[in-house]
C-alpha atoms as a PDB file:
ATOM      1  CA  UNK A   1      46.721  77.376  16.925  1.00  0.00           C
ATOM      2  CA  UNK A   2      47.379  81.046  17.520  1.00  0.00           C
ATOM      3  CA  UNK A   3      44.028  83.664  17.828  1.00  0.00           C
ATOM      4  CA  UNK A   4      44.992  87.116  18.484  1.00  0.00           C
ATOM      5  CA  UNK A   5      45.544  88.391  21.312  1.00  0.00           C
ATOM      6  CA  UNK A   6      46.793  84.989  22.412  1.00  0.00           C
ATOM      7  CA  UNK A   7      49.659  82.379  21.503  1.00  0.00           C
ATOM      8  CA  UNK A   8      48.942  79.031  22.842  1.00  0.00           C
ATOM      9  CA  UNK A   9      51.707  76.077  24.195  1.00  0.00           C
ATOM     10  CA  UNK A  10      49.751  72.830  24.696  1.00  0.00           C
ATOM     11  CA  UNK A  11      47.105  73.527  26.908  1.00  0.00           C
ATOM     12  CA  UNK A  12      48.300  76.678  28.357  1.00  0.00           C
ATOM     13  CA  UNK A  13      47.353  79.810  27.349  1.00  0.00           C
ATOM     14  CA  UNK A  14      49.846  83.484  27.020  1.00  0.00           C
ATOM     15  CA  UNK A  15      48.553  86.185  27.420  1.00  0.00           C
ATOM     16  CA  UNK A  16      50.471  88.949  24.639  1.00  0.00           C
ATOM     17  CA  UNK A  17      48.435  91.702  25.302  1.00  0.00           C
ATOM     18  CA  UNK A  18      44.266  92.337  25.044  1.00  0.00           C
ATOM     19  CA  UNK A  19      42.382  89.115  25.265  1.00  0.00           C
ATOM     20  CA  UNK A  20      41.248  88.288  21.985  1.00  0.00           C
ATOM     21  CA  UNK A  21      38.204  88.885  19.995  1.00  0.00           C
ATOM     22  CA  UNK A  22      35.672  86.674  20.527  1.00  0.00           C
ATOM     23  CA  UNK A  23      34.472  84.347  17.210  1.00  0.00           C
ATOM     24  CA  UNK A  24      30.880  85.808  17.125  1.00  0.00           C
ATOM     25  CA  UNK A  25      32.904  89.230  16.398  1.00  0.00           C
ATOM     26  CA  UNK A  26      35.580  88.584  14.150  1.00  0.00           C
ATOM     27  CA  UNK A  27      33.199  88.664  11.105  1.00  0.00           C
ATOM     28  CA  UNK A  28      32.305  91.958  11.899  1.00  0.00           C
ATOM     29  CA  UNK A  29      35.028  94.763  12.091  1.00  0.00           C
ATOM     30  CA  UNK A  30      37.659  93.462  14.078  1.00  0.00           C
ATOM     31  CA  UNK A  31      39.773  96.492  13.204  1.00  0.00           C
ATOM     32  CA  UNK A  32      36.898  98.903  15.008  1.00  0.00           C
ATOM     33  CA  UNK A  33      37.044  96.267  17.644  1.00  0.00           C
ATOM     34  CA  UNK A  34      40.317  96.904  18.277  1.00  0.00           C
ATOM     35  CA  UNK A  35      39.990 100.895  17.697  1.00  0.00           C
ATOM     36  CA  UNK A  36      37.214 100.990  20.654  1.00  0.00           C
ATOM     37  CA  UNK A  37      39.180  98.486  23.115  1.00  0.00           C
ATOM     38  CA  UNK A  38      41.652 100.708  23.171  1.00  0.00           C
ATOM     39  CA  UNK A  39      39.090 103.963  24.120  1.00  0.00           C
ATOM     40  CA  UNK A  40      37.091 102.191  26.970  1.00  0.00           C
ATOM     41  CA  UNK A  41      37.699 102.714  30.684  1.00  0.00           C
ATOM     42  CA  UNK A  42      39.598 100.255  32.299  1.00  0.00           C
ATOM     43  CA  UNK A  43      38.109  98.444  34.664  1.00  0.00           C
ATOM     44  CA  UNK A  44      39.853 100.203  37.902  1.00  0.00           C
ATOM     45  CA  UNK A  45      39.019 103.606  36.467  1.00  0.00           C
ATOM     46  CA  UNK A  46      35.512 102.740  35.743  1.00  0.00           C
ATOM     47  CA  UNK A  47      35.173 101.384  39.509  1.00  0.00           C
ATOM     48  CA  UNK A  48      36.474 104.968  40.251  1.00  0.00           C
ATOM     49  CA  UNK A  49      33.908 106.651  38.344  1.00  0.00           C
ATOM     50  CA  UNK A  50      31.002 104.088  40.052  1.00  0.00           C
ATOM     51  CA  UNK A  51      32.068 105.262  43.268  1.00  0.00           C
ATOM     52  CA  UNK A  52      32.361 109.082  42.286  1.00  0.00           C
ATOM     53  CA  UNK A  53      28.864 109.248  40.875  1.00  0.00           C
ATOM     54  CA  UNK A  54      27.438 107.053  43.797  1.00  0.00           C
ATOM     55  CA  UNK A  55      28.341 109.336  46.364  1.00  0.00           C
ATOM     56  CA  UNK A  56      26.927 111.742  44.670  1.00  0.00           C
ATOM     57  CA  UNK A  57      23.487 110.331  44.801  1.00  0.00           C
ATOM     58  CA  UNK A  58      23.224 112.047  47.948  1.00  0.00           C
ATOM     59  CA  UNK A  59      19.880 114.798  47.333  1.00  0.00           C
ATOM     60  CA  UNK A  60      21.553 116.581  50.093  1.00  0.00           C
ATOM     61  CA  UNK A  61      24.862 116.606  48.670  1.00  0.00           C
ATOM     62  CA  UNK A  62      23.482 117.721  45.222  1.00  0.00           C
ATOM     63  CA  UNK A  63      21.338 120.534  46.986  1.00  0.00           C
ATOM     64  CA  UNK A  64      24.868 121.825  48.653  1.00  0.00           C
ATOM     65  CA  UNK A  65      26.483 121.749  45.173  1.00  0.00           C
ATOM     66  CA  UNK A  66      23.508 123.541  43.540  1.00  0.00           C
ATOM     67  CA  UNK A  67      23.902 126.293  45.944  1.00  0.00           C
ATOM     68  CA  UNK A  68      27.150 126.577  46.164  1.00  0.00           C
ATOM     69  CA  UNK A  69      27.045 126.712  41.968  1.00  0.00           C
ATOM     70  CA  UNK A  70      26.010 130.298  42.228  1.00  0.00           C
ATOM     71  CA  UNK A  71      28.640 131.078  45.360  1.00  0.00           C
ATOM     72  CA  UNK A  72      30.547 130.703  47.587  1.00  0.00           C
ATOM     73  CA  UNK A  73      29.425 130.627  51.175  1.00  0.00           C
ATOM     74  CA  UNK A  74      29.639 129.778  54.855  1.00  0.00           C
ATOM     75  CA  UNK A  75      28.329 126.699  56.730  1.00  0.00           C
ATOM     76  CA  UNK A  76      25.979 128.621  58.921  1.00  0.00           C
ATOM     77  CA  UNK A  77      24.797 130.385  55.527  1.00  0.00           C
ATOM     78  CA  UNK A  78      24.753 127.013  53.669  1.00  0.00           C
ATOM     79  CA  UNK A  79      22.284 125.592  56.507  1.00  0.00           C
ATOM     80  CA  UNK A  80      19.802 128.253  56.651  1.00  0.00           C
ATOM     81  CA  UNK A  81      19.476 128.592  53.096  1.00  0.00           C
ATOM     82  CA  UNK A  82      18.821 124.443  52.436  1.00  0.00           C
ATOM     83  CA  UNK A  83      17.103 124.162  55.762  1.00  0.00           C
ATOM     84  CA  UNK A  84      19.576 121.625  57.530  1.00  0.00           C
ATOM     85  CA  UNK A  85      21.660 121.453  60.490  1.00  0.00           C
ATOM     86  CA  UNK A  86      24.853 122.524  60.193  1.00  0.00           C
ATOM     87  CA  UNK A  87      26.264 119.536  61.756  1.00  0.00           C
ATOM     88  CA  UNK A  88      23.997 117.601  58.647  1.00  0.00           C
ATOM     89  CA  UNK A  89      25.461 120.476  56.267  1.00  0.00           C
ATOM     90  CA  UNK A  90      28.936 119.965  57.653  1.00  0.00           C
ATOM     91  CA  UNK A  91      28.761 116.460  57.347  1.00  0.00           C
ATOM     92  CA  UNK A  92      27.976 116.596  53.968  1.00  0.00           C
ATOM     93  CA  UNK A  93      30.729 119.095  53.129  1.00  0.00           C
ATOM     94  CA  UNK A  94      33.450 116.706  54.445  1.00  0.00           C
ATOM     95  CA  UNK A  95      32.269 113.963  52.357  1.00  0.00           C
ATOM     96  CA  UNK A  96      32.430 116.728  49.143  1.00  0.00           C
ATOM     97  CA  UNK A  97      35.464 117.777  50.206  1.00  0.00           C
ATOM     98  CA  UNK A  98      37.078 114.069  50.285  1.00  0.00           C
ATOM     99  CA  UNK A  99      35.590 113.988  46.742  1.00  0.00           C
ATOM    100  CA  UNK A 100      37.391 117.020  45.759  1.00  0.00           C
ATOM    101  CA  UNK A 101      34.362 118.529  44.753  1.00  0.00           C
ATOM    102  CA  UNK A 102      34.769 121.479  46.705  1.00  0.00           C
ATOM    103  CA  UNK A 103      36.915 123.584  48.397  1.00  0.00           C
ATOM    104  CA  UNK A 104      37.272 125.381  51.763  1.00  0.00           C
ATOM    105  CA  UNK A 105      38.670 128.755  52.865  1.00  0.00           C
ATOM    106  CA  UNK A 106      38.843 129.748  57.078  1.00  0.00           C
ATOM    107  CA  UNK A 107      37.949 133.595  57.249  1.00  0.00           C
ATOM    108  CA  UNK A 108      37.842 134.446  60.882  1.00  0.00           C
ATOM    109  CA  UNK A 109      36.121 131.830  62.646  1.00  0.00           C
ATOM    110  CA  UNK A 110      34.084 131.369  59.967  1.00  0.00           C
ATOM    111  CA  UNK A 111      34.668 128.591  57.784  1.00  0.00           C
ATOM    112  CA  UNK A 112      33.368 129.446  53.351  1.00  0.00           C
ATOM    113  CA  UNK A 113      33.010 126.973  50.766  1.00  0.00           C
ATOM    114  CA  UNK A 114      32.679 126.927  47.134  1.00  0.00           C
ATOM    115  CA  UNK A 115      33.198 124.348  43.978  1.00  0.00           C
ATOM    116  CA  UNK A 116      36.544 123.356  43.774  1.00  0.00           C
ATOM    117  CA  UNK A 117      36.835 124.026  39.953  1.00  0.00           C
ATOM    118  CA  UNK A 118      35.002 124.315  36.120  1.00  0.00           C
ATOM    119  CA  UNK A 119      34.966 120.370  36.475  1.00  0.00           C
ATOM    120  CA  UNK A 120      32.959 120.376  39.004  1.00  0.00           C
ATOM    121  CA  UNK A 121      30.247 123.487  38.246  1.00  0.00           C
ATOM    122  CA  UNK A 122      30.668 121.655  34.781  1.00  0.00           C
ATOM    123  CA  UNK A 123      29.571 118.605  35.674  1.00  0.00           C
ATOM    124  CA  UNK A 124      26.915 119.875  37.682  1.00  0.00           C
ATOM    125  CA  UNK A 125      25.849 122.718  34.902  1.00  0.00           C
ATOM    126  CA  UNK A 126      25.561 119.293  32.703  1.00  0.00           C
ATOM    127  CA  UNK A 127      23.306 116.996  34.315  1.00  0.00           C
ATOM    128  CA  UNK A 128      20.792 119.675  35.497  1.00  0.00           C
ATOM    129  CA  UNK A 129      20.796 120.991  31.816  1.00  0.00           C
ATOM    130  CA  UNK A 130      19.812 117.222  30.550  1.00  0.00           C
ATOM    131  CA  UNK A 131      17.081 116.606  33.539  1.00  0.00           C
ATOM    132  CA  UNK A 132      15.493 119.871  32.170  1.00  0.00           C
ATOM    133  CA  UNK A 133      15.469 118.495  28.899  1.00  0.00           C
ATOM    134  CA  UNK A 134      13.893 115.436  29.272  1.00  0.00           C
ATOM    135  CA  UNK A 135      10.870 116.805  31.488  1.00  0.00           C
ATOM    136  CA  UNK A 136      10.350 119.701  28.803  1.00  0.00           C
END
C-alpha cells in the first residue's frame, strides 16, 4: 500500500520526500495542502526566529532600539537619556549587537551606535505601529 509521501516494504516505512497527508485531510484540498507545506518555516528556521524574538523581549533592549530608531548615539548618551547604567546599557548593546540588530562605530574614545539596517527600524516601525492600533 503506497500513501503519498511514503512507499512502504513490509513493515518498514521510506521516506520519498514530505511525510504524507494525514487521512482526516485528504478529503479536503490536498493540492493546497501541498501548496502551503511547501511555504511554512522549517522547523530549524522557525527555532531561529523563537530565539530572535525572545531576546528581544528584553523592555530594556526594546527601549535602546526605540531610541536609537530616531539616531544614532553614544553609550554615555544612550544611558542618560533611558536612565540606566552604562555598564546595564552596554550590556544590552552587546547582546543587540550579537543579534545583528545594531551596529557600532569608535569615534575617538567614544564608542556610537545605531540600527544596523531598514530590517531592523522596520521591524521595530512595525510592531509599535500594531500596539498603537490595538489600544486606539
Amino acid at each position: 500500500m503506497e500513501k503519498q509521501g511514503v512507499k512502504t516494504k513490509g513493515k518498514e516505512r521510506m521516506k520519498t520526500g514530505n511525510p504524507p497527508i494525514r487521512q482526516e485531510l485528504m478529503s479536503c484540498s490536498p493540492h493546497q495542502v501541498e501548496v502551503f507545506r511547501g511555504e511554512i518555516l522549517s522547523p530549524e528556521k522557525a527555532q531561529r526566529m523563537a530565539e530572535f524574538f525572545s531576546l528581544l523581549g528584553d523592555s530594556n533592549r526594546l527601549r535602546i532600539l526605540s531610541v536609537l530608531a530616531q539616531q544614532e548615539l553614544c553609550v554615555c548618551d544612550l544611558a542618560a537619556t533611558l536612565d540606566m547604567t552604562e555598564s546595564a546599557v552596554s550590556h544590552q548593546l552587546r547582546t543587540l549587537k550579537a543579534m545583528r540588530l545594531v551596529a557600532y562605530e569608535k569615534r575617538g574614545r567614544r564608542v556610537y551606535y545605531r540600527l544596523l539596517d531598514h530590517h531592523v527600524l522596520d521591524l521595530y516601525s512595525a510592531v509599535a505601529e500594531h500596539l498603537d492600533e490595538t489600544e486606539s
